[in-house]
C-alpha atoms as a PDB file:
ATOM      1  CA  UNK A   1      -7.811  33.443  13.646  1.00  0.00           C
ATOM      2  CA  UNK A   2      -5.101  31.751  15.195  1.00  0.00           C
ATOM      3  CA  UNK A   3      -7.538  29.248  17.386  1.00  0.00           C
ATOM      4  CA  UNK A   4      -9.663  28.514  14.580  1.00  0.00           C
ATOM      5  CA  UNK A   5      -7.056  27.428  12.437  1.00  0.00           C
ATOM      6  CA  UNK A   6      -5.440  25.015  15.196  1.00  0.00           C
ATOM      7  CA  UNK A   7      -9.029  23.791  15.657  1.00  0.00           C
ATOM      8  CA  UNK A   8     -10.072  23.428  11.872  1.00  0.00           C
ATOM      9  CA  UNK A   9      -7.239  22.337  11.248  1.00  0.00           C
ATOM     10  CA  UNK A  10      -7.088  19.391  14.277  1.00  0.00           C
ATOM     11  CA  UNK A  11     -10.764  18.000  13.421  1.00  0.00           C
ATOM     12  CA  UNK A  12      -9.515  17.496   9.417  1.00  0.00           C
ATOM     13  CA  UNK A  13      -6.637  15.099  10.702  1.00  0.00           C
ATOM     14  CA  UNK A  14      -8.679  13.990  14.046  1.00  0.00           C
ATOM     15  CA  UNK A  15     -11.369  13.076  11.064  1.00  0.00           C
ATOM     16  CA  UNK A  16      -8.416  11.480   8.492  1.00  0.00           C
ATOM     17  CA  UNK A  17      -7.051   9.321  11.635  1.00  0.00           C
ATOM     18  CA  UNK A  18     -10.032   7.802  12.305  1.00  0.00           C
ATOM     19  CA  UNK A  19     -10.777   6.221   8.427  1.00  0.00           C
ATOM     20  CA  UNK A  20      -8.750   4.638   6.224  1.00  0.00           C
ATOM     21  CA  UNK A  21      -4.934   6.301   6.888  1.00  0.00           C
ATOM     22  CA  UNK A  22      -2.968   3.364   4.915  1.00  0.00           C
ATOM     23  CA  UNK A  23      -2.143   4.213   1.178  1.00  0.00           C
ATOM     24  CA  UNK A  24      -4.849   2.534  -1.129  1.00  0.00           C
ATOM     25  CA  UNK A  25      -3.456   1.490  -4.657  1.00  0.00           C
ATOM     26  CA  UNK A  26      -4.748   0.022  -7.861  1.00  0.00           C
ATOM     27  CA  UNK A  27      -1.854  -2.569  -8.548  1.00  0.00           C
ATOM     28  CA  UNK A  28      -2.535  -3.849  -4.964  1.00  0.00           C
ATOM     29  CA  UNK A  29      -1.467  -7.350  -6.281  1.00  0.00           C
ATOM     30  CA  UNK A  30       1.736  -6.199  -6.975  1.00  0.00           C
ATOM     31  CA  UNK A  31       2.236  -4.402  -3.588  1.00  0.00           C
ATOM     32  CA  UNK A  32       1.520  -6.977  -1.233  1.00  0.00           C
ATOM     33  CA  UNK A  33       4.731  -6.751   1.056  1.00  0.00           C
ATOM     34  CA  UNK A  34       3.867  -3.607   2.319  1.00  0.00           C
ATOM     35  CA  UNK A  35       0.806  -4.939   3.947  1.00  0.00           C
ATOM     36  CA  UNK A  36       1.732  -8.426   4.864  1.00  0.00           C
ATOM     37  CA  UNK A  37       5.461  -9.194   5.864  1.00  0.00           C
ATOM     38  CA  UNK A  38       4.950 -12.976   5.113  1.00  0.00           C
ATOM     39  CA  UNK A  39       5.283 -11.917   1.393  1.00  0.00           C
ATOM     40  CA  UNK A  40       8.554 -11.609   2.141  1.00  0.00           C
ATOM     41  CA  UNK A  41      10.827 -14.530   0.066  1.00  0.00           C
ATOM     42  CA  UNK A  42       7.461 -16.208  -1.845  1.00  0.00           C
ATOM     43  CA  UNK A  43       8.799 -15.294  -5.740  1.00  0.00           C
ATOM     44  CA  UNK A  44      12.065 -16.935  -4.877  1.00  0.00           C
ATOM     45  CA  UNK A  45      14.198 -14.364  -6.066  1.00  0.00           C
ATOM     46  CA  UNK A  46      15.920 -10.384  -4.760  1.00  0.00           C
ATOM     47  CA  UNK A  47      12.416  -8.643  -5.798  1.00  0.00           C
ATOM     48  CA  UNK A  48      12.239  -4.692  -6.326  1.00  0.00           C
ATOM     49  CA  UNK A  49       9.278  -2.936  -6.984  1.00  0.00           C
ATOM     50  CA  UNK A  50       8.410   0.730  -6.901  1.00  0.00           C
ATOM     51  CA  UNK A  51       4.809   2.323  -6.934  1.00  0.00           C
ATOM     52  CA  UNK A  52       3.469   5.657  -7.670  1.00  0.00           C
ATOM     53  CA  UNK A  53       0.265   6.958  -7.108  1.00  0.00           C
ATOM     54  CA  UNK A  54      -0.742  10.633  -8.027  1.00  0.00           C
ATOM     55  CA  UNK A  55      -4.801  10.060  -6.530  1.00  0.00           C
ATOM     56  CA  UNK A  56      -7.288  12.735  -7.332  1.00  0.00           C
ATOM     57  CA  UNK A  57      -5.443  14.841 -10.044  1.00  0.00           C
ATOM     58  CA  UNK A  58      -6.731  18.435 -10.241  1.00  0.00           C
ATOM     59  CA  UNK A  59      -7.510  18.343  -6.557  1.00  0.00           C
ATOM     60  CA  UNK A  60      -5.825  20.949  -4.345  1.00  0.00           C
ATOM     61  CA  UNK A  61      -3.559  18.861  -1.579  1.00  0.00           C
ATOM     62  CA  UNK A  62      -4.917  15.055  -3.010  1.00  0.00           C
ATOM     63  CA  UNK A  63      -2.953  11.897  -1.743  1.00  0.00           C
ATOM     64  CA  UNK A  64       0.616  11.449  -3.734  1.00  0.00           C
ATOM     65  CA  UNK A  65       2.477   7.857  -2.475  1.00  0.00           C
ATOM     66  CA  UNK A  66       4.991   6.619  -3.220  1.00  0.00           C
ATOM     67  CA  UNK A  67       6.530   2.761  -2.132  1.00  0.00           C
ATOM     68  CA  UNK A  68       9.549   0.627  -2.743  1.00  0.00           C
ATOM     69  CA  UNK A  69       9.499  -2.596  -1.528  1.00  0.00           C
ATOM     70  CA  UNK A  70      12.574  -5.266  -1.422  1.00  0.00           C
ATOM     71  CA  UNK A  71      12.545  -8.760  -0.281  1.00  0.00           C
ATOM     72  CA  UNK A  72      14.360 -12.302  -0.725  1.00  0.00           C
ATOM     73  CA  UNK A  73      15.013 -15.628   0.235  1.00  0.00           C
ATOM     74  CA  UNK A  74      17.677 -15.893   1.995  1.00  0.00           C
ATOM     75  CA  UNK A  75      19.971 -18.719   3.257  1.00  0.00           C
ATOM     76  CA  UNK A  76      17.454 -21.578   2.759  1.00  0.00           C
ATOM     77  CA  UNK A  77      14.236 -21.494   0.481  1.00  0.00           C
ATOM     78  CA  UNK A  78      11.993 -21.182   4.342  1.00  0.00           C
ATOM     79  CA  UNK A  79      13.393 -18.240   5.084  1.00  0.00           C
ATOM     80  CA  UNK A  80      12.814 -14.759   3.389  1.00  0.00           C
ATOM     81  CA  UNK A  81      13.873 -11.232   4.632  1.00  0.00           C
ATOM     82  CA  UNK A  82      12.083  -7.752   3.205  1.00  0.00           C
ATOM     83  CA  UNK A  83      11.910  -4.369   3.497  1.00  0.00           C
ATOM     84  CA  UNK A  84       9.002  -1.544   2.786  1.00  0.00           C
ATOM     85  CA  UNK A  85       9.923   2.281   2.418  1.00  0.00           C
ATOM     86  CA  UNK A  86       6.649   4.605   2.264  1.00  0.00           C
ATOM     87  CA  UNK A  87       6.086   8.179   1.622  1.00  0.00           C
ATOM     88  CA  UNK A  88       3.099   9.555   1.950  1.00  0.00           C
ATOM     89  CA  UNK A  89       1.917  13.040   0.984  1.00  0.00           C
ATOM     90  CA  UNK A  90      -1.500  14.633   1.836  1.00  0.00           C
ATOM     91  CA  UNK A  91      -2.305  17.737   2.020  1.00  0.00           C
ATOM     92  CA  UNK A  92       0.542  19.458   4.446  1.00  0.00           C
ATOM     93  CA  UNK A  93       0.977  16.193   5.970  1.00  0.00           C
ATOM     94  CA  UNK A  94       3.679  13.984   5.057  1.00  0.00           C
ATOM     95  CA  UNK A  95       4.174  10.149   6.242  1.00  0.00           C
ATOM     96  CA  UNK A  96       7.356   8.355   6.001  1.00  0.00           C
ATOM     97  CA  UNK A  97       7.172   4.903   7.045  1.00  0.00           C
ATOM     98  CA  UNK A  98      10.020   2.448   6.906  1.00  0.00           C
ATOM     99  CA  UNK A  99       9.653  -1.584   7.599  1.00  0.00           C
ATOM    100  CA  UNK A 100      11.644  -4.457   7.624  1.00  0.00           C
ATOM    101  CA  UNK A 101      10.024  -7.910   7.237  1.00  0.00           C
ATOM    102  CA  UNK A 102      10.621 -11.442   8.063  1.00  0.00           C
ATOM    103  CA  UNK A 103       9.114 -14.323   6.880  1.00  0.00           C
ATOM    104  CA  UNK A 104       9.136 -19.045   7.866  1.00  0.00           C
ATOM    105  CA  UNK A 105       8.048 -20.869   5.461  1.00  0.00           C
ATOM    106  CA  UNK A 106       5.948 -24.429   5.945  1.00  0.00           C
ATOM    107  CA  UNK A 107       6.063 -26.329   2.629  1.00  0.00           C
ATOM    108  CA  UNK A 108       3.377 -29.064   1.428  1.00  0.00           C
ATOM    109  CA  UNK A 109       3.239 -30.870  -1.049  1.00  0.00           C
ATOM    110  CA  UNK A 110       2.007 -30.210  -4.761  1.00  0.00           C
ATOM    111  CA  UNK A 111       3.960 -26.956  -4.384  1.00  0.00           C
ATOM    112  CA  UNK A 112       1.520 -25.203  -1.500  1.00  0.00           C
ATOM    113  CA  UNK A 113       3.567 -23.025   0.907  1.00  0.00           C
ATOM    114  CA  UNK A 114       2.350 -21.466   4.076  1.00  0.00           C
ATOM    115  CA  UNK A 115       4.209 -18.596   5.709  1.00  0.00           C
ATOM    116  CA  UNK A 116       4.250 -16.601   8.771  1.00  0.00           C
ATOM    117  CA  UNK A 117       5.554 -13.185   8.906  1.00  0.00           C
ATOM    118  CA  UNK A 118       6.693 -10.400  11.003  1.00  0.00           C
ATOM    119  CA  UNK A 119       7.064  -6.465  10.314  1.00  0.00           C
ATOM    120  CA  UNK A 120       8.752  -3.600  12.800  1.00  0.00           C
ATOM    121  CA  UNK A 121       9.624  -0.314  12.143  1.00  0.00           C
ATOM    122  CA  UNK A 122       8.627   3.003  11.995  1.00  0.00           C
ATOM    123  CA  UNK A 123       6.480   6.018  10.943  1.00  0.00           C
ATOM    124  CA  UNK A 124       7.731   9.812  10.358  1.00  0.00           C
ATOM    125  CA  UNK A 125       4.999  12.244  10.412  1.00  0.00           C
ATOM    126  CA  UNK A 126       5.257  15.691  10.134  1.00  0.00           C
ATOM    127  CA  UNK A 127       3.176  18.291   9.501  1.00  0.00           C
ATOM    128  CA  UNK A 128       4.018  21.384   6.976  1.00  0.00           C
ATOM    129  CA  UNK A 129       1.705  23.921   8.908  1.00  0.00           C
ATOM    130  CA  UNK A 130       4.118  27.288   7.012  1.00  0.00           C
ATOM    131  CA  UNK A 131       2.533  25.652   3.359  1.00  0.00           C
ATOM    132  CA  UNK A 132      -0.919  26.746   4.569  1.00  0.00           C
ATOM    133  CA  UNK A 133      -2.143  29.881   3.749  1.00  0.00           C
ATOM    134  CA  UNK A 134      -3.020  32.447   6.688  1.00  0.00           C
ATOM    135  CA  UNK A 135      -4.393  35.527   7.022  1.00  0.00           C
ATOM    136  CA  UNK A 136      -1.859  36.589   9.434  1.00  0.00           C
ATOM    137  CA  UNK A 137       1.430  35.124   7.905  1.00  0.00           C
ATOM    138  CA  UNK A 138       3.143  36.355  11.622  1.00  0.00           C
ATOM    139  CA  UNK A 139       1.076  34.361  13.414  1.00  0.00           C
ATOM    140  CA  UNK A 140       3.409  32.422  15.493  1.00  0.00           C
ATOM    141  CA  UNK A 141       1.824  29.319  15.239  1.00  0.00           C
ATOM    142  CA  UNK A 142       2.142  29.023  11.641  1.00  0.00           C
ATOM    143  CA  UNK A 143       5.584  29.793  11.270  1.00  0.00           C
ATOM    144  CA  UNK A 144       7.648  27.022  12.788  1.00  0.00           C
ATOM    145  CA  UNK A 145       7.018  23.806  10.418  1.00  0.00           C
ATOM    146  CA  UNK A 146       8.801  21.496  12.617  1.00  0.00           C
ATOM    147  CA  UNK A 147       6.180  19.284  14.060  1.00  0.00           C
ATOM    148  CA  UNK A 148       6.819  16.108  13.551  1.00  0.00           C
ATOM    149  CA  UNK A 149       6.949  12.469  14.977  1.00  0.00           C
ATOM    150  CA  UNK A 150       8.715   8.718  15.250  1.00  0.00           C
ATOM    151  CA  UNK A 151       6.287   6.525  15.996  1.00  0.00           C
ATOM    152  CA  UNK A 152       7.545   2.487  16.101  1.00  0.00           C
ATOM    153  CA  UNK A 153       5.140  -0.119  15.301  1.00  0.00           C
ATOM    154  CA  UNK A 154       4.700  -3.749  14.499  1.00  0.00           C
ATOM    155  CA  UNK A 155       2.269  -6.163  12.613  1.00  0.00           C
ATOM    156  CA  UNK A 156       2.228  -9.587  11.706  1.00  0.00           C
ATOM    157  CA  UNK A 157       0.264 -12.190   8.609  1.00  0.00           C
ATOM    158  CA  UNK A 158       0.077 -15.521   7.165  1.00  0.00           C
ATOM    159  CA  UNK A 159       0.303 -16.192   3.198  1.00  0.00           C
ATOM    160  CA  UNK A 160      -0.551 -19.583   1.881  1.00  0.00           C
ATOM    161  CA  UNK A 161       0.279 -19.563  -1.773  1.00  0.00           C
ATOM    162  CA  UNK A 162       0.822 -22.278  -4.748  1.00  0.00           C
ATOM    163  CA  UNK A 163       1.806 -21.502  -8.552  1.00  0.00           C
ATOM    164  CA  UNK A 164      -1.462 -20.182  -9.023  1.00  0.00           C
ATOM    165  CA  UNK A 165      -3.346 -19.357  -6.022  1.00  0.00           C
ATOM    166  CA  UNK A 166      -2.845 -17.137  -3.105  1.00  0.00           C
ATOM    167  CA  UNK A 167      -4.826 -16.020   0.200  1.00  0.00           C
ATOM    168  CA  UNK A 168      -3.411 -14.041   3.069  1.00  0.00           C
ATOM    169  CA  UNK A 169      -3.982 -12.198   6.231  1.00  0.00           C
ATOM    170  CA  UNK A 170      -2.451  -9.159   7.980  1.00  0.00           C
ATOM    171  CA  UNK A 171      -2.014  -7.058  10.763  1.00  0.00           C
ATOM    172  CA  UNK A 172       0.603  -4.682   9.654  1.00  0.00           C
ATOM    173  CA  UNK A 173       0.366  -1.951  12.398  1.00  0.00           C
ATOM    174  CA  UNK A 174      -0.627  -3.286  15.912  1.00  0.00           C
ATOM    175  CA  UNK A 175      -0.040  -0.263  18.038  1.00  0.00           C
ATOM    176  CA  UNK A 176      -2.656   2.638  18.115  1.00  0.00           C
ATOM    177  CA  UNK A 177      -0.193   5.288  18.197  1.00  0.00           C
ATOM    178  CA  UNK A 178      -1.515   9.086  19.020  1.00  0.00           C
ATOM    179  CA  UNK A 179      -0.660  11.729  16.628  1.00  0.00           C
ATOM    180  CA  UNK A 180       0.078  15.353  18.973  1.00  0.00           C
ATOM    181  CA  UNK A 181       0.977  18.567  18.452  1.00  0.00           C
ATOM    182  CA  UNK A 182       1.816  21.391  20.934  1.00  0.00           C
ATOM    183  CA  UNK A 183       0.787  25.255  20.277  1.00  0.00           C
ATOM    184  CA  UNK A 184      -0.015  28.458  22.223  1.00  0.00           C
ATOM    185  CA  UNK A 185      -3.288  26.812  22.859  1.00  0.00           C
ATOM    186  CA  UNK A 186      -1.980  23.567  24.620  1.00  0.00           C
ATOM    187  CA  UNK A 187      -0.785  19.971  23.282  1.00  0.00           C
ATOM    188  CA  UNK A 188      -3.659  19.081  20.367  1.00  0.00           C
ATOM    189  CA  UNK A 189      -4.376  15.407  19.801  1.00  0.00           C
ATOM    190  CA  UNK A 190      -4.850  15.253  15.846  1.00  0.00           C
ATOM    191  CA  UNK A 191      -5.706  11.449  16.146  1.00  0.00           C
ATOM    192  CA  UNK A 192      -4.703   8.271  16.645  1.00  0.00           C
ATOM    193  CA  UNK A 193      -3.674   5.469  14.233  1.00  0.00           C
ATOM    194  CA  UNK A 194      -6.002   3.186  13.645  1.00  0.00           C
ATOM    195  CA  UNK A 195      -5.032  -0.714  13.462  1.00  0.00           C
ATOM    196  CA  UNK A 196      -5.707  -2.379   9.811  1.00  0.00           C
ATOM    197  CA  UNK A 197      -6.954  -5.413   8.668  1.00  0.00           C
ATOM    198  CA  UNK A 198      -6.051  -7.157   5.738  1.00  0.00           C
ATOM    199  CA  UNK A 199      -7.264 -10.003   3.248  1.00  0.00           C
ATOM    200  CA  UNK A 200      -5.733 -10.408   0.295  1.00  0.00           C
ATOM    201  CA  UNK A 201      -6.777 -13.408  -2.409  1.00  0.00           C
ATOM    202  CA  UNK A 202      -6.044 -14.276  -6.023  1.00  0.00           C
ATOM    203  CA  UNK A 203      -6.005 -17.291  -8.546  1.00  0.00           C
ATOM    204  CA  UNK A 204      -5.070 -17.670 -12.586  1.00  0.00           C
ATOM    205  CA  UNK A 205      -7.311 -20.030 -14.625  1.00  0.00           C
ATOM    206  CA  UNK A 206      -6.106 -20.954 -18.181  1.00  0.00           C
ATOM    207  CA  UNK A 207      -8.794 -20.108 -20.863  1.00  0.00           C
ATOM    208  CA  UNK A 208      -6.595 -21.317 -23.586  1.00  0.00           C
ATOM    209  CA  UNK A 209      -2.833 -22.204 -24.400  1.00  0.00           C
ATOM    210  CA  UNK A 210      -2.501 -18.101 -24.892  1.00  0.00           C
ATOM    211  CA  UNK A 211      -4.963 -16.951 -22.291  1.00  0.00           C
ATOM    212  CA  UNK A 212      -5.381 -16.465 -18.826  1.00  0.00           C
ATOM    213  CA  UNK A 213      -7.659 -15.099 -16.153  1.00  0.00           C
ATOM    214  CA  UNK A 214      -6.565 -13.312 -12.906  1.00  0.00           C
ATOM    215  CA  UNK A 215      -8.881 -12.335 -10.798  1.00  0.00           C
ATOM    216  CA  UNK A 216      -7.564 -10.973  -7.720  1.00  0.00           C
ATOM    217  CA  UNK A 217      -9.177  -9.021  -4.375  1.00  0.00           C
ATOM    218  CA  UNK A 218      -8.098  -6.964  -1.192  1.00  0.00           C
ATOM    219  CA  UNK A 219     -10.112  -5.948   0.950  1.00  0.00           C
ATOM    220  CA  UNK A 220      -9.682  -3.445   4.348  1.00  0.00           C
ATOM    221  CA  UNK A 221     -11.143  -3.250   7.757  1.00  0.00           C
ATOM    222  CA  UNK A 222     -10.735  -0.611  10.229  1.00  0.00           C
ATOM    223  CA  UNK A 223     -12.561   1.055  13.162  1.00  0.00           C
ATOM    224  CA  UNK A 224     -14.438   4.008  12.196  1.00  0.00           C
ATOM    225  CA  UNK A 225     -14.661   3.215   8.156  1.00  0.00           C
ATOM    226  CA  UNK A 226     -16.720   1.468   5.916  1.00  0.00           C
ATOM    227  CA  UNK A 227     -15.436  -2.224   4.872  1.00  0.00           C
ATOM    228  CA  UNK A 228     -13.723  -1.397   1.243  1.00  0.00           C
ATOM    229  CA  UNK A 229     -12.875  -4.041  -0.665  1.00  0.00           C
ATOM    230  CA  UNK A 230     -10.990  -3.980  -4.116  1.00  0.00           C
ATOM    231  CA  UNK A 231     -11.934  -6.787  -7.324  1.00  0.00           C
ATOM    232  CA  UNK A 232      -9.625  -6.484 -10.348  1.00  0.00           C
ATOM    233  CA  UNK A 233      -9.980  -9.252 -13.112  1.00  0.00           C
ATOM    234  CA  UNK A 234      -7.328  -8.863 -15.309  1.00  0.00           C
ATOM    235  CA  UNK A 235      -6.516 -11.356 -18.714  1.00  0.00           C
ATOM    236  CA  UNK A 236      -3.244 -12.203 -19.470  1.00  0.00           C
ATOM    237  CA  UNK A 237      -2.082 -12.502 -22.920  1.00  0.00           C
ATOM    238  CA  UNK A 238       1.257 -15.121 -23.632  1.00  0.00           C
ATOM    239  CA  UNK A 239       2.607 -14.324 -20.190  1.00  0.00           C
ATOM    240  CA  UNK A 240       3.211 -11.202 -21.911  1.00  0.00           C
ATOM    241  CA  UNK A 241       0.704  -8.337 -21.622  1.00  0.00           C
ATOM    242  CA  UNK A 242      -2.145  -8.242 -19.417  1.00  0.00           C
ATOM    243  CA  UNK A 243      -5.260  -6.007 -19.365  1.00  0.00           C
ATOM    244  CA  UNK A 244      -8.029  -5.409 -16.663  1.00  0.00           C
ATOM    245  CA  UNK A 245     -10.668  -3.384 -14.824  1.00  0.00           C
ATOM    246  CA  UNK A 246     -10.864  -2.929 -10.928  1.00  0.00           C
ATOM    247  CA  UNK A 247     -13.689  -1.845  -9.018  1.00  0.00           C
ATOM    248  CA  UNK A 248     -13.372  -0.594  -5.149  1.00  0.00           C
ATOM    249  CA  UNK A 249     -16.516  -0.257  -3.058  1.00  0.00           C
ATOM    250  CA  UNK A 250     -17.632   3.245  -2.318  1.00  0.00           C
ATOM    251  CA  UNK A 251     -14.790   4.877  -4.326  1.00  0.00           C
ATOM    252  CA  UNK A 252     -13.397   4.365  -8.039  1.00  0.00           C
ATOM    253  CA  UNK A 253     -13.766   2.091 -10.648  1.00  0.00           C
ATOM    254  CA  UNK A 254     -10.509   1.869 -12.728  1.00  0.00           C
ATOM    255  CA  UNK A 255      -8.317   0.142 -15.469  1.00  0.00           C
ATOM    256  CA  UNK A 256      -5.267  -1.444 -15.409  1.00  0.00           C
ATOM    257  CA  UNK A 257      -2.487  -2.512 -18.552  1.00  0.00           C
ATOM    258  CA  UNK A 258       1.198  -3.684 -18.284  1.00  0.00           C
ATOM    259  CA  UNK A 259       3.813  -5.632 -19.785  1.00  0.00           C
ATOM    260  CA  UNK A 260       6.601  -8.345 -19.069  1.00  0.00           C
ATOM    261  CA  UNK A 261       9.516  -7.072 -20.881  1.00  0.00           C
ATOM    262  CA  UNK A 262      11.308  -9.979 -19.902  1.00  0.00           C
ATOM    263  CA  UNK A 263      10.987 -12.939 -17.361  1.00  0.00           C
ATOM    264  CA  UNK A 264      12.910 -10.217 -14.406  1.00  0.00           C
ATOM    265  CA  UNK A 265      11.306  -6.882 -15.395  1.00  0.00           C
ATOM    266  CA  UNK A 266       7.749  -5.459 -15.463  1.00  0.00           C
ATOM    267  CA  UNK A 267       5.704  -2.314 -16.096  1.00  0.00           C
ATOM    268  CA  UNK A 268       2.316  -1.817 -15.254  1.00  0.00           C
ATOM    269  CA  UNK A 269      -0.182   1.713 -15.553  1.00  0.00           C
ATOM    270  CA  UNK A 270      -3.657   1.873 -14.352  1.00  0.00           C
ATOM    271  CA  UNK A 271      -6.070   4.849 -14.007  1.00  0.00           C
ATOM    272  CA  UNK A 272      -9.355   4.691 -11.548  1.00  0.00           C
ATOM    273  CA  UNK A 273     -11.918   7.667 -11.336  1.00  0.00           C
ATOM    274  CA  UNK A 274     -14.526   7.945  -8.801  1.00  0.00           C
ATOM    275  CA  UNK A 275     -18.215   6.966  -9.518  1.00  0.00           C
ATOM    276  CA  UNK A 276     -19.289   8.772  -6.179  1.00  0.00           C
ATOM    277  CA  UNK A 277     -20.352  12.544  -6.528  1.00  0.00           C
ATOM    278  CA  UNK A 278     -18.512  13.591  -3.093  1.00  0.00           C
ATOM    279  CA  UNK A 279     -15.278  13.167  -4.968  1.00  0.00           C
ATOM    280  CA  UNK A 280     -16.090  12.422  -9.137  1.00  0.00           C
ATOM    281  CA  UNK A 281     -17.060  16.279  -9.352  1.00  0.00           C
ATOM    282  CA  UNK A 282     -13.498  17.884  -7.771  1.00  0.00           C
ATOM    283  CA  UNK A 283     -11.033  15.423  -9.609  1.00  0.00           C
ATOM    284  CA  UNK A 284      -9.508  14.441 -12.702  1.00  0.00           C
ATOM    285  CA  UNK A 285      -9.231  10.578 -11.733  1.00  0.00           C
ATOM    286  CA  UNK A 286      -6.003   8.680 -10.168  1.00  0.00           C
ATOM    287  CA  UNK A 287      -2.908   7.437 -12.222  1.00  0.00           C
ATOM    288  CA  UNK A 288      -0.584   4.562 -11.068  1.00  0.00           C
ATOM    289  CA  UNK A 289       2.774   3.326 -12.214  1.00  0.00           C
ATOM    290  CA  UNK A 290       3.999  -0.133 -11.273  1.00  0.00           C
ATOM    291  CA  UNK A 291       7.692  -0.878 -11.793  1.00  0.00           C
ATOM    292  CA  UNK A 292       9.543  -4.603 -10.530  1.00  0.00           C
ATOM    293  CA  UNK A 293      12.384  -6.128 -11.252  1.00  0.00           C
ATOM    294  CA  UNK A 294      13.725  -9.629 -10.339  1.00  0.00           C
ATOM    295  CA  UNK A 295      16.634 -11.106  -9.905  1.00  0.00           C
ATOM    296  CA  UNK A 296      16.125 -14.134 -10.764  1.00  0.00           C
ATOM    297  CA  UNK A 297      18.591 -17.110  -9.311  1.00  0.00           C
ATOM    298  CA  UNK A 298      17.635 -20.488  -8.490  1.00  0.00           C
ATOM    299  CA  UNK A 299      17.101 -20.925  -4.849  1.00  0.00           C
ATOM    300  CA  UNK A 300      15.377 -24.689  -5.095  1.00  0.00           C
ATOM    301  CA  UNK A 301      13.766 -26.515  -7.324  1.00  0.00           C
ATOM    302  CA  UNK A 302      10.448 -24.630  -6.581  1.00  0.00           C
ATOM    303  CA  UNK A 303      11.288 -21.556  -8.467  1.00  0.00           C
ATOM    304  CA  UNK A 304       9.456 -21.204 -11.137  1.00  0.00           C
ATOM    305  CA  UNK A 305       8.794 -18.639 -14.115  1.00  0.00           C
ATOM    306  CA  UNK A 306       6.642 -16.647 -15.120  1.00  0.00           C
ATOM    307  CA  UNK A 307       5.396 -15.976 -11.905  1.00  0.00           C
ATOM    308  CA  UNK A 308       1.666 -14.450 -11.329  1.00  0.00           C
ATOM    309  CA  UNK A 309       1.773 -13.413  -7.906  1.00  0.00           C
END
């Protein structure tokens, strides 16, 4: 019993490491620092904004992530400093991930900025092995629910934005890290961390003087996993409300609402279900929250409000 749960157990997260391992969300558009540090600084203003995805409600052990991500200009207008805070919860894994990001931006004219951006930090993962049910609850290898891990890494990206257009690409984990574990049966590799890339893009048309149309996309690319790609098209209504449906390949289609409160603060829900019957059939569907708040000071004469991105 006690080799077949090390192995079972190893090939689950051997099979995890190898796919998609980053946290996938809804309001991707609103989360872009986490993926791409030369976000950091672009809404001219100290930015906060928290996320929190419960994914696959009803689903013993489904994917709960949280993030909080903070980032500013700082000293001139070409300079912007950030940090991402991650935790990660799957199953009797958990993932804490902490980043700090730096940004140079190249202006142009007509209000078109390009930035580069750098991201270091680190990943704790541990694994809660005692929260997984045994036949033999003495078995020695169940009982100690200390394994865990620091593993550093560091990515990099480029944003070019304007008022109402954005594209970007990132790197934000270069190093393949292995994931181990030691037990009576020997050290266990449960994986390695696969390196992520990024493309992010998104524009705002005006329909009328109280209407406009976001469409926005993200898409992933990793060894060992299909391409996935996320489309949201969302209206906005007076730079007030905004309403829209997302679709990501091979997984969930979803919707997505929120409000402006005020110029600095923001609130956005969204709920996705999957359309595949691997997963539609086990789950109640995926809710988000979106949270952000900005503190808004004038940095040049750039800044502008509302901003869409």
């Amino acid at each position: 019993m006690k080799k077949t749960v090390i192995i079972v157990f190893s090939l689950i997260f051997s099979y995890v490491a190898n796919a998609q391992q980053d946290a996938m969300y809804t309001h991707y558009m609103y989360n872009t620092l986490s993926v791409n540090p030369a976000y950091a600084g672009s809404r001219g203003a100290l930015s906060i904004t928290g996320l929190h995805r419960s994914q696959w409600i009803g689903f013993e052990g489904s994917p709960i992530t949280q993030t909080l991500t903070v980032h500013t200009p700082v000293l001139t207008k070409n300079i912007g400093l950030g940090m991402s805070l991650i935790n990660d919860k799957i199953g009797p894994t958990n993932t804490t991930s902490l980043y700090f990001d730096f940004s140079y931006r190249i202006n142009f004219k007509e209000k078109s900025h390009l930035a580069f951006g750098l991201k270091g930090g680190m990943n704790l993962r541990s694994q809660g092995i005692t929260n997984l049910d045994a036949v033999d609850s003495n078995d020695p290898d169940l009982i100690s629910d200390t394994r865990s891990q620091f593993l550093p890494n560091f990515g990099f990206g480029m944003y070019y934005f304007t008022d109402k257009f954005y594209v970007g690409v990132s790197i934000p984990k270069l190093l393949e890290n292995n994931f181990v574990t030691n037990s009576t049966v020997g050290t266990i590799n449960l994986g390695s961390e696969e390196r992520h890339y990024y493309l992010i893009a998104g524009t705002v048309f005006d329909i009328n003087d109280g209407i406009k149309f976001k469409p926005t996309s993200f898409v992933k690319i990793t060894n060992g996993a299909p391409v996935e790609g996320d489309i949201t098209a969302s209206f906005i209504f007076n730079d007030k409300f905004w309403l829209g449906a997302m679709f990501r390949t091979g997984d969930a289609v979803g919707l997505l609402a929120g409000i402006n409160i005020s110029e600095q603060f923001s609130i956005g829900y969204s709920f996705d279900w999957s359309y595949t019957n691997s997963t539609a059939q086990y789950n109640f569907g995926s809710h988000e929250v979106m949270l952000r708040y900005d503190f808004v000071y004038k940095v040049s004469e750039n800044v502008f409000s509302p901003r869409y991105f």
